[in-house]
Protein backbone atom coordinates (compact mmCIF):
# COMPACT_ATOMS: atom_id res chain seq x y z
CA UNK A 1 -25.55 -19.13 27.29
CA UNK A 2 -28.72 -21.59 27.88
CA UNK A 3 -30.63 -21.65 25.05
CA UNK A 4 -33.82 -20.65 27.71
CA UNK A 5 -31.90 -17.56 28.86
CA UNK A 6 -31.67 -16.49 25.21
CA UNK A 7 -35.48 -17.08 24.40
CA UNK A 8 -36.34 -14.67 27.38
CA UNK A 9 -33.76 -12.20 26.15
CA UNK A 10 -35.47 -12.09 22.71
CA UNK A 11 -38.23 -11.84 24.62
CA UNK A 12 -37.45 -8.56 26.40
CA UNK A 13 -36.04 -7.51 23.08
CA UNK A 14 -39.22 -8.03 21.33
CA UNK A 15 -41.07 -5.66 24.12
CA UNK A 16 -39.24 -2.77 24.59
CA UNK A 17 -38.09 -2.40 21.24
CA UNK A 18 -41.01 -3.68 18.92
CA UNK A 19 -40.44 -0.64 16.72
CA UNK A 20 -36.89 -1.23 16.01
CA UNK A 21 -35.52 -0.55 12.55
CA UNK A 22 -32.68 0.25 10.15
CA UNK A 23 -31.87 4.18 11.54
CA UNK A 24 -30.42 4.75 7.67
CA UNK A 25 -32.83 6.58 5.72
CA UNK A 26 -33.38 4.99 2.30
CA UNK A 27 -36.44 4.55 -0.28
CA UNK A 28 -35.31 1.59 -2.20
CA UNK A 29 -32.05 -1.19 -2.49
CA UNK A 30 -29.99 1.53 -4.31
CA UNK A 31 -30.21 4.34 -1.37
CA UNK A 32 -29.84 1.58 1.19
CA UNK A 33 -26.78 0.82 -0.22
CA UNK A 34 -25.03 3.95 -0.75
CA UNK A 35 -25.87 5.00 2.69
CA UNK A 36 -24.58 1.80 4.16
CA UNK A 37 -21.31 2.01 2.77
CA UNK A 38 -21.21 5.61 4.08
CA UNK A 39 -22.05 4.48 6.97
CA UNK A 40 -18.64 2.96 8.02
CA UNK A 41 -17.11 4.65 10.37
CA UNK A 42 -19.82 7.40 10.65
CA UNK A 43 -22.69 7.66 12.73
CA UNK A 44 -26.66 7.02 11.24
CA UNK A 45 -27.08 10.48 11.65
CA UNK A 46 -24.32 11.93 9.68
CA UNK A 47 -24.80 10.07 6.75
CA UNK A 48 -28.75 10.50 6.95
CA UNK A 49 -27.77 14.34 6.22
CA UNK A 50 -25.41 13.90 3.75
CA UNK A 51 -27.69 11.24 1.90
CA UNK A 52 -30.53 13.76 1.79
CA UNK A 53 -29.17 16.13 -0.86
CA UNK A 54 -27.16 13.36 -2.19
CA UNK A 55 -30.26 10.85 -3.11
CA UNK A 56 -32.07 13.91 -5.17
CA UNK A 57 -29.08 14.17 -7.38
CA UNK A 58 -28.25 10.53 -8.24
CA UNK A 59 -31.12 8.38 -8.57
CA UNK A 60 -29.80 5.52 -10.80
CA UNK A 61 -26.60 3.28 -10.87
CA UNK A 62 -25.70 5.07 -13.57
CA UNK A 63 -25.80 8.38 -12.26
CA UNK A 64 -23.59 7.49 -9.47
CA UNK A 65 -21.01 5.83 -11.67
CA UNK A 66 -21.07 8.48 -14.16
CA UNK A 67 -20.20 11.07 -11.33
CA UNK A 68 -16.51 12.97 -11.95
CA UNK A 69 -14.93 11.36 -8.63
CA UNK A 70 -13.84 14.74 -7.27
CA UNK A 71 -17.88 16.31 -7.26
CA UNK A 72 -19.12 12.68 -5.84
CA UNK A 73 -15.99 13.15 -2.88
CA UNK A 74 -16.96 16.56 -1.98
CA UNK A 75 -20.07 15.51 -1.20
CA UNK A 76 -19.50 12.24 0.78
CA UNK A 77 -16.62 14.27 2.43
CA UNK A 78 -17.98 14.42 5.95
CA UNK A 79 -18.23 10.92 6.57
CA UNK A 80 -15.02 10.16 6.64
CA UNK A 81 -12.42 8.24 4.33
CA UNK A 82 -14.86 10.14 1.59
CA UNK A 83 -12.17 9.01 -1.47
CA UNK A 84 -12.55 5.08 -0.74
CA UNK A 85 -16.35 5.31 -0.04
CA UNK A 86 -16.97 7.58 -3.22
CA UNK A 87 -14.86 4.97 -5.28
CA UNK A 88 -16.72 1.79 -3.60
CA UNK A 89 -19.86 3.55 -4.44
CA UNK A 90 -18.81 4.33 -7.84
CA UNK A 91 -17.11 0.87 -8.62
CA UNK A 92 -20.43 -0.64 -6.83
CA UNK A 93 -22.84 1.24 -9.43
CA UNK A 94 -20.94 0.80 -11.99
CA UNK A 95 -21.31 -2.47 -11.73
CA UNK A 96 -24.78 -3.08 -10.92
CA UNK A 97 -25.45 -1.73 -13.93
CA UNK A 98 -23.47 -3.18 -16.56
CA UNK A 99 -24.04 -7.38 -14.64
CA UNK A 100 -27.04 -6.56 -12.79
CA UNK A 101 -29.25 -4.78 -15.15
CA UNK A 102 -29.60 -1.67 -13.64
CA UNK A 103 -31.06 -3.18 -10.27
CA UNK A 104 -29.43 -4.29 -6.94
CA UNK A 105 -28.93 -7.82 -6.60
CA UNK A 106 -30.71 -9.64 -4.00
CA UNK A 107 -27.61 -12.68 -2.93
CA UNK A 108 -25.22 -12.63 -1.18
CA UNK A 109 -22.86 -13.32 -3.40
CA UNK A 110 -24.00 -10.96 -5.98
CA UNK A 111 -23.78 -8.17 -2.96
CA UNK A 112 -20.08 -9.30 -2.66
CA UNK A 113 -19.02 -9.34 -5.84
CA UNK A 114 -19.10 -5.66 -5.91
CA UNK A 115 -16.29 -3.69 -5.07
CA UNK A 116 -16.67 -1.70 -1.33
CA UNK A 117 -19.07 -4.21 -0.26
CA UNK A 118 -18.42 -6.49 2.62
CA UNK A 119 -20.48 -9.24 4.46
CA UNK A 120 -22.34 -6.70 6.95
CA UNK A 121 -23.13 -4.25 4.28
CA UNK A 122 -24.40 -7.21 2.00
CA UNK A 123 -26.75 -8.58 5.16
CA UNK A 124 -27.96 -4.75 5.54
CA UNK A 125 -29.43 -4.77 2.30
CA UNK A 126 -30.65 -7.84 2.08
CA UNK A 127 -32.81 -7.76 5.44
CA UNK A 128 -33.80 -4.08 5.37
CA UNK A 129 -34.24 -3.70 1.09
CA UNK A 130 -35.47 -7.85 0.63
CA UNK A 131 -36.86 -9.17 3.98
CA UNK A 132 -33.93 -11.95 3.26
CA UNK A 133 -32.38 -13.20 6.16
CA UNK A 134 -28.74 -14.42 5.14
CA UNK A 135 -26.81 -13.35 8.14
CA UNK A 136 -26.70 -11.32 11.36
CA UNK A 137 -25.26 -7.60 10.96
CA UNK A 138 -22.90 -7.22 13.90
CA UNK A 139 -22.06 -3.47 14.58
CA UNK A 140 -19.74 -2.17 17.26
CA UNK A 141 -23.13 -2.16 19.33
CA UNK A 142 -24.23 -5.59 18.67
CA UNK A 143 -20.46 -6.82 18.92
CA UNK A 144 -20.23 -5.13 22.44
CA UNK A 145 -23.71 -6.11 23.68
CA UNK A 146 -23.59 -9.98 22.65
CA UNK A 147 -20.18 -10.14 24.63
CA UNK A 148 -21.44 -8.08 28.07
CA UNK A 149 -24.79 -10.73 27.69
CA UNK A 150 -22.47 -13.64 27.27
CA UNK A 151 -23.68 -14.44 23.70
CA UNK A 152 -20.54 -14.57 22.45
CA UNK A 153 -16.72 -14.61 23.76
CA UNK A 154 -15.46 -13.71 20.57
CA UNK A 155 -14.16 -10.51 19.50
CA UNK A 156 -13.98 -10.45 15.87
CA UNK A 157 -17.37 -9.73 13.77
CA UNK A 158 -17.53 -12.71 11.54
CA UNK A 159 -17.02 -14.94 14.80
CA UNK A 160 -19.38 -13.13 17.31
CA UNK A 161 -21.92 -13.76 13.74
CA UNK A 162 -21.58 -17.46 13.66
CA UNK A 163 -22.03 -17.75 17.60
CA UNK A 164 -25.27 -15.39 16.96
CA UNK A 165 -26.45 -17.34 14.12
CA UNK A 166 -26.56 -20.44 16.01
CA UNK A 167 -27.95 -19.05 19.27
CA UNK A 168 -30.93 -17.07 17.85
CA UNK A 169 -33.48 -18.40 15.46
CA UNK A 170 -33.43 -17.26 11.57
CA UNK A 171 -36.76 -15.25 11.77
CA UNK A 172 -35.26 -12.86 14.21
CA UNK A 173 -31.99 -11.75 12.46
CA UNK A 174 -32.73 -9.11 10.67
CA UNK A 175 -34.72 -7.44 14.03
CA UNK A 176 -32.65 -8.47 16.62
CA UNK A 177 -29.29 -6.42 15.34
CA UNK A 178 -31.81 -3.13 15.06
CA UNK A 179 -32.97 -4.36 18.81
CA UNK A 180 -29.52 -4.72 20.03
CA UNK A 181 -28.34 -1.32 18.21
CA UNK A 182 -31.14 0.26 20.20
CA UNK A 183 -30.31 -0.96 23.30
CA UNK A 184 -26.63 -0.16 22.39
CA UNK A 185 -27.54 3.54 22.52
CA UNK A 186 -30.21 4.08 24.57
CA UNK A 187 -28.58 2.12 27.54
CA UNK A 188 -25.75 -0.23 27.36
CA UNK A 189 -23.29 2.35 26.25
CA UNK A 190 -19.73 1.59 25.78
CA UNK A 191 -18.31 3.71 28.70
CA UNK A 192 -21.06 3.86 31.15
CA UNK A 193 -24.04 1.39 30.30
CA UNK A 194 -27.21 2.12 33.22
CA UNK A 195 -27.90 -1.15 34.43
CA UNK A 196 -29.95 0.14 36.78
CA UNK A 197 -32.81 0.39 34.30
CA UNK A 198 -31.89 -2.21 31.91
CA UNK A 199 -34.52 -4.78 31.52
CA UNK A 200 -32.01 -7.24 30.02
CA UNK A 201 -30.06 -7.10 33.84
CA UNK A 202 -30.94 -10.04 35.78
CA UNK A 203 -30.24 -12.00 32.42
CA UNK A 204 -26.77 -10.46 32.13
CA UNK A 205 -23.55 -11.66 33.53
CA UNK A 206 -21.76 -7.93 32.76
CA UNK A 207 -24.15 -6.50 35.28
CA UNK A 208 -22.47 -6.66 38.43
CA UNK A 209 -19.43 -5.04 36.93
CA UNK A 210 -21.19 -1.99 35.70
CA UNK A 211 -23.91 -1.89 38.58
């Protein structure tokens, strides 16, 4: 895509969704983490319920490593493949507190040096905990939307990344997934996106096939 086209896109990112942000509740690095490995193959909202009761009973790295696996499972349970995510989040804690004294690390390469966490869950940490921009977090939304706008022709996440990265400038990373994630739900659905009030249409090559 011309680099102009992208600019305008941006653009009409940047006004209709201004107010875009991480949808995972979260006080600190810790929460943010937990709930983002939760969050894999779950929706926002589901883990944002289960994190509630969840983030007034552990409150350290410790307390989440210390937890008997079976009491931490039950209550991951409804998000799905609850015995992997409660042993990532366990492994994770456990480690952050015996290498990382106590606090989550704030590299990349820290981030992936603990166990159950992967490139995207790293980048959501680091731009919604640190303000550090060291990668764009592709989601099935932002995967879907940056091949419909011909950002990408990709179809794996770590490639549809690198054709992001290059396209749109560092500063806007960490917005523009929470801006394409909006517009992922609110109208550029997977089955049946409405281009009829997309503002992103005339910029879109997808929108004669869905119009």
């Amino acid at each position: 895509m011309d680099k102009k086209d992208v600019k305008k896109i941006l653009g009409l990112l940047d006004r209709h969704y201004s107010d875009a942000r991480c949808s995972l509740d979260h006080k600190n690095p810790l929460q943010l983490l937990v709930a983002t490995i939760l969050s894999a193959q779950c929706t926002d909202e589901r883990v944002n319920i289960v994190t509630k009761p969840l983030f007034k009973k552990y409150k350290t790295p410790k307390s989440f490593a210390k937890a008997p696996p079976e009491e931490l499972e039950e209550a991951v349970r409804s998000t799905g493949f609850f015995r992997n995510k409660a042993k990532s989040i366990r492994g994770a804690c456990a480690m952050i507190d015996s290498e990382f004294g106590g606090s989550v690390p704030e590299s990349m390469d820290s981030l992936l040096s603990l166990p159950g966490v992967a490139r995207k869950t790293a980048s959501v940490v680091l731009g919604n905990a640190f303000n550090i921009a060291e990668g764009i977090v592709v989601d099935t939304h932002v995967a879907r939307l940056s091949q419909r706008l011909g950002l990408s022709a990709n179809s794996r996440p770590e490639k549809i990344e690198k054709d992001l990265m290059e396209l749109i400038p560092r500063k806007k990373w960490i917005l523009f997934s929470h801006q394409m994630i909006q517009h992922g739900r609110k109208i550029c659905k997977s089955r049946k996106p409405d281009c009829g009030s997309c503002p992103l249409a005339t910029l879109c090559p997808s929108s004669e096939i869905y119009s």
